[in-house]
Protein backbone atom coordinates (compact mmCIF):
# COMPACT_ATOMS: atom_id res chain seq x y z
CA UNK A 1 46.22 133.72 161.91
CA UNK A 2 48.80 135.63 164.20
CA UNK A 3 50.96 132.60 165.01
CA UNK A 4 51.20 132.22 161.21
CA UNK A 5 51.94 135.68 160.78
CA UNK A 6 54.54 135.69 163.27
CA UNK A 7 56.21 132.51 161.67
CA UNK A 8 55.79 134.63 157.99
CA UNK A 9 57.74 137.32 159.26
CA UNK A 10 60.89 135.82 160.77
CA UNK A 11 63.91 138.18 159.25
CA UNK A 12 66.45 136.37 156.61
CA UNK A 13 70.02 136.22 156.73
CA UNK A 14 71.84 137.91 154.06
CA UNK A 15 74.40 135.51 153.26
CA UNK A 16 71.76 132.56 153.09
CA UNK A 17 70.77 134.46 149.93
CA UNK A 18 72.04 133.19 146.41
CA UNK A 19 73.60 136.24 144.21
CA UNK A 20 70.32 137.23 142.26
CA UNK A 21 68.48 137.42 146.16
CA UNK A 22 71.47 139.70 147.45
CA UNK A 23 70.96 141.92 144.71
CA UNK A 24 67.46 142.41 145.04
CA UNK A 25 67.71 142.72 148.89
CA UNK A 26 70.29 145.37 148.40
CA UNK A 27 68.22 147.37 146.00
CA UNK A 28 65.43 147.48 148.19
CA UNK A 29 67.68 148.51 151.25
CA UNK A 30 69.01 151.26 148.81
CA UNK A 31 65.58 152.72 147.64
CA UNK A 32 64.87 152.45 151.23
CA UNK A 33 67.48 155.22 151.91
CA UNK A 34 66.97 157.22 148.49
CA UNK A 35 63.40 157.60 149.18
CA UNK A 36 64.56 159.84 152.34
CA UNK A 37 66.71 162.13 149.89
CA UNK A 38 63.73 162.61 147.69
CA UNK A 39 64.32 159.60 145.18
CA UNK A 40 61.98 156.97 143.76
CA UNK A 41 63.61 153.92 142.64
CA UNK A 42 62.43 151.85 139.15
CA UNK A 43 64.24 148.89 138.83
CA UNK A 44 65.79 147.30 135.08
CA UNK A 45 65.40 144.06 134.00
CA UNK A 46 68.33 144.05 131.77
CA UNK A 47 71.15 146.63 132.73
CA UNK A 48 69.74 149.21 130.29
CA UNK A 49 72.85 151.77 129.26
CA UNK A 50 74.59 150.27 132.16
CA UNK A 51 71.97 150.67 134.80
CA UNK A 52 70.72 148.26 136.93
CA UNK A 53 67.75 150.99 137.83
CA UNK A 54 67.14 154.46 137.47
CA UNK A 55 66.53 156.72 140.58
CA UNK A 56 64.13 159.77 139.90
CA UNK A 57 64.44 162.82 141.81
CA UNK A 58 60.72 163.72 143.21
CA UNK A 59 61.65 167.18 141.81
CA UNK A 60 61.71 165.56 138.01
CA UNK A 61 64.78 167.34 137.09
CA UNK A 62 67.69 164.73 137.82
CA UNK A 63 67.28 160.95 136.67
CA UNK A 64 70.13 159.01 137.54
CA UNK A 65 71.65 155.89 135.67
CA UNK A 66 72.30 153.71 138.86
CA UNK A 67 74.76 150.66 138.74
CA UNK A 68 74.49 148.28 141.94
CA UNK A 69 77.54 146.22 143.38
CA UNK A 70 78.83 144.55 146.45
CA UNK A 71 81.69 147.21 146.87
CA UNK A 72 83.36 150.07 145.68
CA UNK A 73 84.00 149.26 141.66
CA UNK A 74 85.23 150.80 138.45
CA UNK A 75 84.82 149.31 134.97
CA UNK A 76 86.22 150.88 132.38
CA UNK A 77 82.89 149.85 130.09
CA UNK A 78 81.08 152.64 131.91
CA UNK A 79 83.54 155.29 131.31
CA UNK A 80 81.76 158.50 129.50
CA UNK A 81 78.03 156.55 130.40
CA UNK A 82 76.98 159.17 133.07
CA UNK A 83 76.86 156.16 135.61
CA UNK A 84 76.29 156.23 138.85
CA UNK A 85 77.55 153.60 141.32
CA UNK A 86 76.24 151.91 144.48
CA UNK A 87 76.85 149.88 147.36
CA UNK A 88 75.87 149.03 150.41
CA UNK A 89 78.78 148.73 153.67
CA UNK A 90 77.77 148.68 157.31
CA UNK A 91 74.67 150.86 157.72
CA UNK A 92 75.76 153.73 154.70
CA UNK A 93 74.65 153.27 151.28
CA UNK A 94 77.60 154.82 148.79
CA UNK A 95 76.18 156.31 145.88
CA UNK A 96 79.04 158.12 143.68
CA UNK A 97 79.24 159.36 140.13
CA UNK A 98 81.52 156.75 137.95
CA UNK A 99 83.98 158.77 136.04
CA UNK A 100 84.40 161.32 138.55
CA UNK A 101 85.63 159.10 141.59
CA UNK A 102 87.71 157.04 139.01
CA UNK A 103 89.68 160.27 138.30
CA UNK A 104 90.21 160.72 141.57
CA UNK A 105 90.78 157.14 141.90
CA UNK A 106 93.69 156.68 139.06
CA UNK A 107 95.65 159.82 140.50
CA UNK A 108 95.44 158.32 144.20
CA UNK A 109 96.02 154.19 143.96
CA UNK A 110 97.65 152.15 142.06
CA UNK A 111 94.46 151.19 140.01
CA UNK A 112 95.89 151.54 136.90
CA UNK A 113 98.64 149.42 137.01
CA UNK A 114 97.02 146.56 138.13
CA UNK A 115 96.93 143.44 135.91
CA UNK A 116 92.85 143.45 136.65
CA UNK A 117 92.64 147.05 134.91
CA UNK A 118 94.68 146.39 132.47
CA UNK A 119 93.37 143.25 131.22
CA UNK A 120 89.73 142.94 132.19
CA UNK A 121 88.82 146.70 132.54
CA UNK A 122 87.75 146.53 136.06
CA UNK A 123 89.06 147.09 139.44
CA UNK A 124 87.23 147.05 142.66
CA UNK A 125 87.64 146.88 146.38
CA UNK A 126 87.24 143.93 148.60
CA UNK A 127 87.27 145.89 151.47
CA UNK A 128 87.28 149.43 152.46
CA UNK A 129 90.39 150.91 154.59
CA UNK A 130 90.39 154.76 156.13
CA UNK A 131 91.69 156.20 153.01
CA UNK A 132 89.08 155.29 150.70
CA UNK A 133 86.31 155.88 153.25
CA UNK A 134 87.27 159.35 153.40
CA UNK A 135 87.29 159.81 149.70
CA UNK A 136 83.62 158.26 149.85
CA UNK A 137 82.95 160.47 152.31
CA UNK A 138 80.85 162.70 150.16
CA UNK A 139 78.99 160.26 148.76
CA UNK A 140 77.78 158.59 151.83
CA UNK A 141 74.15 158.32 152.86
CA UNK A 142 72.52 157.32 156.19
């Protein structure tokens, strides 16, 4: 029984996983760190309102709408939808209000000029240089 135990537990690798596997790894990872802030996690079948899952303060007074993605991300379909965003990068999960960080966003890049925003609606970030970390500063948790 241990020796098949021990072969049950080996750890995965991330990128072995196909898309639908990364995104349930990463919202495990993610309740993972909410649940230290006070946050219990209830996953959505179907994107309900935008959401991917809903994060419940243990306090019962704050619900948040919570969209998961690969990266930092702005679609303009969840403009005025109280959305939250998340994403995992290193060992920080980013958790930042939609609308808010897009205002920022528009007034400091180039965001809405792009061809991507324009056309499609959506703009994200394949990777994330000094500036932007410092904007997500805030809404960084360990």
């Amino acid at each position: 029984m241990v020796k098949e135990m021990t072969e049950m537990f080996n750890k995965i690798s991330y990128h072995d996983l196909n898309a639908k596997q990364k995104e349930q790894f990463n919202f495990q990872k993610i309740s993972a760190v909410l649940a230290d802030y006070g946050f219990l996690t209830i996953k959505i079948g179907d994107d309900w309102k935008g959401a991917d899952f809903l994060a419940q303060h243990v306090g019962g007074d704050m619900i948040l709408k919570v969209q998961l993605k690969g990266r930092l991300w702005f679609e303009k379909k969840y403009i005025g939808k109280n959305i939250w965003m998340c994403f995992r990068k290193d060992n920080f999960v980013y958790l930042y209000p939609h609308d808010d960080l897009l205002n920022i966003m528009l007034i400091s890049t180039n965001i809405k000029n792009t061809k991507s925003w324009i056309q499609d609606g959506i703009y994200h970030f394949p990777s994330l240089r000094p500036e932007f970390r410092r904007i997500l500063e805030p809404f960084k948790l360990e």
